[in-house]
Protein backbone atom coordinates (compact mmCIF):
# COMPACT_ATOMS: atom_id res chain seq x y z
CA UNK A 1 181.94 -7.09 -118.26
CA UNK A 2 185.02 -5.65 -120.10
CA UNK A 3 184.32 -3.56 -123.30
CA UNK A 4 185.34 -5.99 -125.60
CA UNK A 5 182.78 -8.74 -124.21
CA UNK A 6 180.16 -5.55 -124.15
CA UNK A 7 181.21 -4.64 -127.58
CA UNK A 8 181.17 -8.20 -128.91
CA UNK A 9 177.55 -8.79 -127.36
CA UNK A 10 176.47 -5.42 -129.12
CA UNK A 11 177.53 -6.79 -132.21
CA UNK A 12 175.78 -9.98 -131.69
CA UNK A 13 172.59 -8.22 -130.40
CA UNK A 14 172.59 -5.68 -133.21
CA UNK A 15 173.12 -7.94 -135.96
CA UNK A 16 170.40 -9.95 -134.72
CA UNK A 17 167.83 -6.90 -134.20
CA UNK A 18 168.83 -5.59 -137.72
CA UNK A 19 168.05 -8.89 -139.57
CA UNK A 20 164.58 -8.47 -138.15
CA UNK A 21 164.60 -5.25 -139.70
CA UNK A 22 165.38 -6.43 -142.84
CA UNK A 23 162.71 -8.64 -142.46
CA UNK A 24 160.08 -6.41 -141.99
CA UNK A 25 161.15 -4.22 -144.54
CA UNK A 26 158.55 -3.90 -147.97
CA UNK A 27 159.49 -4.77 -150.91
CA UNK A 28 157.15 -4.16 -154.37
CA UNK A 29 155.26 -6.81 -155.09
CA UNK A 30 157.60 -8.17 -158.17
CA UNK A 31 160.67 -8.17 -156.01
CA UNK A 32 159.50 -9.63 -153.02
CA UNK A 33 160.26 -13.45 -153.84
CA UNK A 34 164.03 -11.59 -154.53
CA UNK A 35 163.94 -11.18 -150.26
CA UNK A 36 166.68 -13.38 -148.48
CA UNK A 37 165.44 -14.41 -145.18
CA UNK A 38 168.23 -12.64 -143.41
CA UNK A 39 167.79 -13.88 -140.16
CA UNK A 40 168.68 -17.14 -141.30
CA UNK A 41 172.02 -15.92 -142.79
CA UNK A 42 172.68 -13.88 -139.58
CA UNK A 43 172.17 -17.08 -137.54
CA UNK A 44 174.09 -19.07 -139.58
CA UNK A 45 177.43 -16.78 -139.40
CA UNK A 46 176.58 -16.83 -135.86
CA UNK A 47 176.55 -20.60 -135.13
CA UNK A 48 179.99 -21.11 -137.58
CA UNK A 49 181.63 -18.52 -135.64
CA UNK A 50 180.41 -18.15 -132.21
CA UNK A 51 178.59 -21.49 -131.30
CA UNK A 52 178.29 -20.59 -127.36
CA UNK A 53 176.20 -18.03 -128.12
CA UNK A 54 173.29 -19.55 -130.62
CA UNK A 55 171.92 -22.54 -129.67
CA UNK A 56 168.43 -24.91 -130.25
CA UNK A 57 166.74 -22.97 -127.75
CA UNK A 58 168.27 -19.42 -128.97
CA UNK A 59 167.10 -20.47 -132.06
CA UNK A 60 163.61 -21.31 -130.96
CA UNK A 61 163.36 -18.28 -129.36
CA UNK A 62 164.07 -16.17 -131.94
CA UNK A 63 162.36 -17.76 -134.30
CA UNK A 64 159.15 -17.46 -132.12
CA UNK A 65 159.72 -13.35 -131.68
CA UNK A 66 160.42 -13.52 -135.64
CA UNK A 67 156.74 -14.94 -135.72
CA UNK A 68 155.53 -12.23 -133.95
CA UNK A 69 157.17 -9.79 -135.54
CA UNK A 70 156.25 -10.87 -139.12
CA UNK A 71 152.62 -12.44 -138.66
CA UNK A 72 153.01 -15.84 -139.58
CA UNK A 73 151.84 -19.31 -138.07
CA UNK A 74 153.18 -18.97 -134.23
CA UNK A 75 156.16 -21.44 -134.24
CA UNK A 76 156.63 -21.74 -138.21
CA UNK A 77 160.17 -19.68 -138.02
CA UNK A 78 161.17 -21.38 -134.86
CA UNK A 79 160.93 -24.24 -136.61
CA UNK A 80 162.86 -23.48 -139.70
CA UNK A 81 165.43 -21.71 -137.75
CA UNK A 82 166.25 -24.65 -134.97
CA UNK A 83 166.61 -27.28 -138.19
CA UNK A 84 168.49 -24.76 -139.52
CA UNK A 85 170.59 -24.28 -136.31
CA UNK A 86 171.12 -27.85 -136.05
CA UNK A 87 173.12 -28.47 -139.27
CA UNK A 88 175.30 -25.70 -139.07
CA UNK A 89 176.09 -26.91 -135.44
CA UNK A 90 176.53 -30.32 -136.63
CA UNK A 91 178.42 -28.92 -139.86
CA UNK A 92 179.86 -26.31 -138.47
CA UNK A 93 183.55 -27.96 -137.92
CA UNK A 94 183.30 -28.11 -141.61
CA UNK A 95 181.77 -25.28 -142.41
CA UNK A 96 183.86 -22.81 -140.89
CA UNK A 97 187.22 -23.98 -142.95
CA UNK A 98 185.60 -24.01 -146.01
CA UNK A 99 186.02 -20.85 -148.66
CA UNK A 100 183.71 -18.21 -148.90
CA UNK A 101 182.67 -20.01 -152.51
CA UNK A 102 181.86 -23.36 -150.76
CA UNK A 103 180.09 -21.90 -148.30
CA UNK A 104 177.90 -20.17 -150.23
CA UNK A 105 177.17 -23.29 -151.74
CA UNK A 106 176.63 -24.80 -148.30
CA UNK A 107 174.05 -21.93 -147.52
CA UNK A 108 172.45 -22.55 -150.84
CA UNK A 109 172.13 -26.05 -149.70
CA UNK A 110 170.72 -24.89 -145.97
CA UNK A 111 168.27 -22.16 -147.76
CA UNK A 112 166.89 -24.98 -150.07
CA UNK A 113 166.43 -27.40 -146.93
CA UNK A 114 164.96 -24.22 -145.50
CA UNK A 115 162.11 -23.75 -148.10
CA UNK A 116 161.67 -27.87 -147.32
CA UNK A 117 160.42 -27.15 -144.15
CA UNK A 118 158.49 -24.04 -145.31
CA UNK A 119 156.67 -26.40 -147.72
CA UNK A 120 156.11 -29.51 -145.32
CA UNK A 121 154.52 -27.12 -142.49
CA UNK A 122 152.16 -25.06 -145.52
CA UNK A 123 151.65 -28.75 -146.72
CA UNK A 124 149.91 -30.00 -143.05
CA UNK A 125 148.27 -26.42 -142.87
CA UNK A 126 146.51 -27.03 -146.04
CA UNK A 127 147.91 -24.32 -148.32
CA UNK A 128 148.31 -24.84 -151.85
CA UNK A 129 151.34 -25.50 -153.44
CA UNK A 130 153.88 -22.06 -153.81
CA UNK A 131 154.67 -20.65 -157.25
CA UNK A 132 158.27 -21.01 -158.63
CA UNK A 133 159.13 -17.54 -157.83
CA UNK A 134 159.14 -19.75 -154.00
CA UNK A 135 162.58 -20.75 -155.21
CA UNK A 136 164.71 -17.74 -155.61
CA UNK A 137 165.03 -16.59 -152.31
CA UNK A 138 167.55 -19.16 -151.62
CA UNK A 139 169.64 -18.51 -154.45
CA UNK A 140 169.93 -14.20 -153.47
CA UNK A 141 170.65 -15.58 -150.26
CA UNK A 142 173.46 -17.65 -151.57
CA UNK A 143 174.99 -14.38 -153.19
CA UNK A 144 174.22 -12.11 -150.05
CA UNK A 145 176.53 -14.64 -147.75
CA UNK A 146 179.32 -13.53 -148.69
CA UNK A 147 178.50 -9.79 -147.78
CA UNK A 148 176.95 -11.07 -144.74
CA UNK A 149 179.91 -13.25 -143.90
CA UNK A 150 182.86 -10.46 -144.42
CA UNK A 151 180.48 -7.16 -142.88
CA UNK A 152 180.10 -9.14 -139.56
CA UNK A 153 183.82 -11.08 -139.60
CA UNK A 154 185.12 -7.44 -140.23
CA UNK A 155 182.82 -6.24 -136.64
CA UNK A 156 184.53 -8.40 -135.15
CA UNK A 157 188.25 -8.51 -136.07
CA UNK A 158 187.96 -4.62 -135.70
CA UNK A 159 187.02 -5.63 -131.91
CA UNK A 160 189.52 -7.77 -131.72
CA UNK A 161 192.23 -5.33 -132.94
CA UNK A 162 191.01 -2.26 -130.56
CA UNK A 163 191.34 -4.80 -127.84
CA UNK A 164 195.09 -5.62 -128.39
C-alpha cells in the first residue's frame, strides 16, 4: 500500500473513529438537543466524495458499533445511517456539484428525514412523542457542514499535494 492510499485510509478511519467520539461526548443537560449527530455528517462527506469506500453495508455496520457504543435500541443507528447512506448515494451526482450553501440545505433536508426515522422506530417501540427541542439538532448540523465539509476536503487535498 503506498503512503498516500495509507494516509488516505487514516483519514477515512480517523474521521470515522472521531465522530464516535463526538458522539459520546456529554453535554449539560440544556445543550444537549444543540448535539449534531456527527457521524451522520462524517458519512455523508464520505459517500459525496469517496463512494467506494461507504456503502449500505458500511453503513450498517457502523451504525450497529454506533449502537453499541452509545446504548441505544441494537440496530436503531444502522438504520438511520443506511437510509441516510442511500440518498446521498442516489443524490450524490448532485450533491457533490452543488455549493457549500445548497448543500447545507441538502443536509438540513437529510437530518430532518433523519429525525423521521428516529420518530417512526420510537413510534413502533412505544415511546411517547419527543419534545420540540427534538428538532434542533438538524438545524446545528446544517451549520456544522460546512466546517465538516472544508476540515476533511482540506485532509485530503493536503494528501493529494504531498503526493505530487
Amino acid at each position: 500500500m503506498s503512503n498516500r492510499r495509507r494516509a488516505h485510509a487514516l483519514i477515512f478511519a480517523g474521521s470515522i473513529i472521531f465522530a464516535f467520539l463526538l458522539q459520546l461526548t456529554p453535554l449539560p443537560l440544556a445543550l444537549a438537543a444543540f448535539k449534531p449527530y456527527w457521524l451522520a455528517l462524517v458519512m455523508i462527506y464520505w459517500a459525496i466524495e469517496a463512494p467506494h469506500r461507504v456503502g449500505l453495508g458500511f453503513a450498517f455496520l457502523i451504525g450497529l458499533a454506533g449502537d453499541l457504543l452509545i446504548g441505544q435500541v441494537l440496530g436503531e443507528q444502522a438504520l438511520r445511517l443506511v437510509v441516510l447512506v442511500f440518498i446521498v448515494l442516489r443524490f450524490r451526482s448532485r450533491l457533490r456539484f452543488f455549493p457549500i450553501g445548497q448543500q447545507s440545505l441538502a443536509v438540513l433536508a437529510l437530518l430532518l428525514n433523519d429525525r423521521m426515522v428516529v420518530m417512526m422506530i420510537r413510534g413502533f417501540a412505544g415511546d411517547p412523542m419527543p419534545p420540540l427541542d427534538f428538532w434542533v439538532a438538524p438545524v446545528v448540523g446544517m451549520l456544522a457542514w460546512p466546517f465538516v465539509f472544508l476540515l476533511l476536503d482540506d485532509l485530503r487535498a493536503r494528501i493529494r499535494a504531498k503526493s505530487t
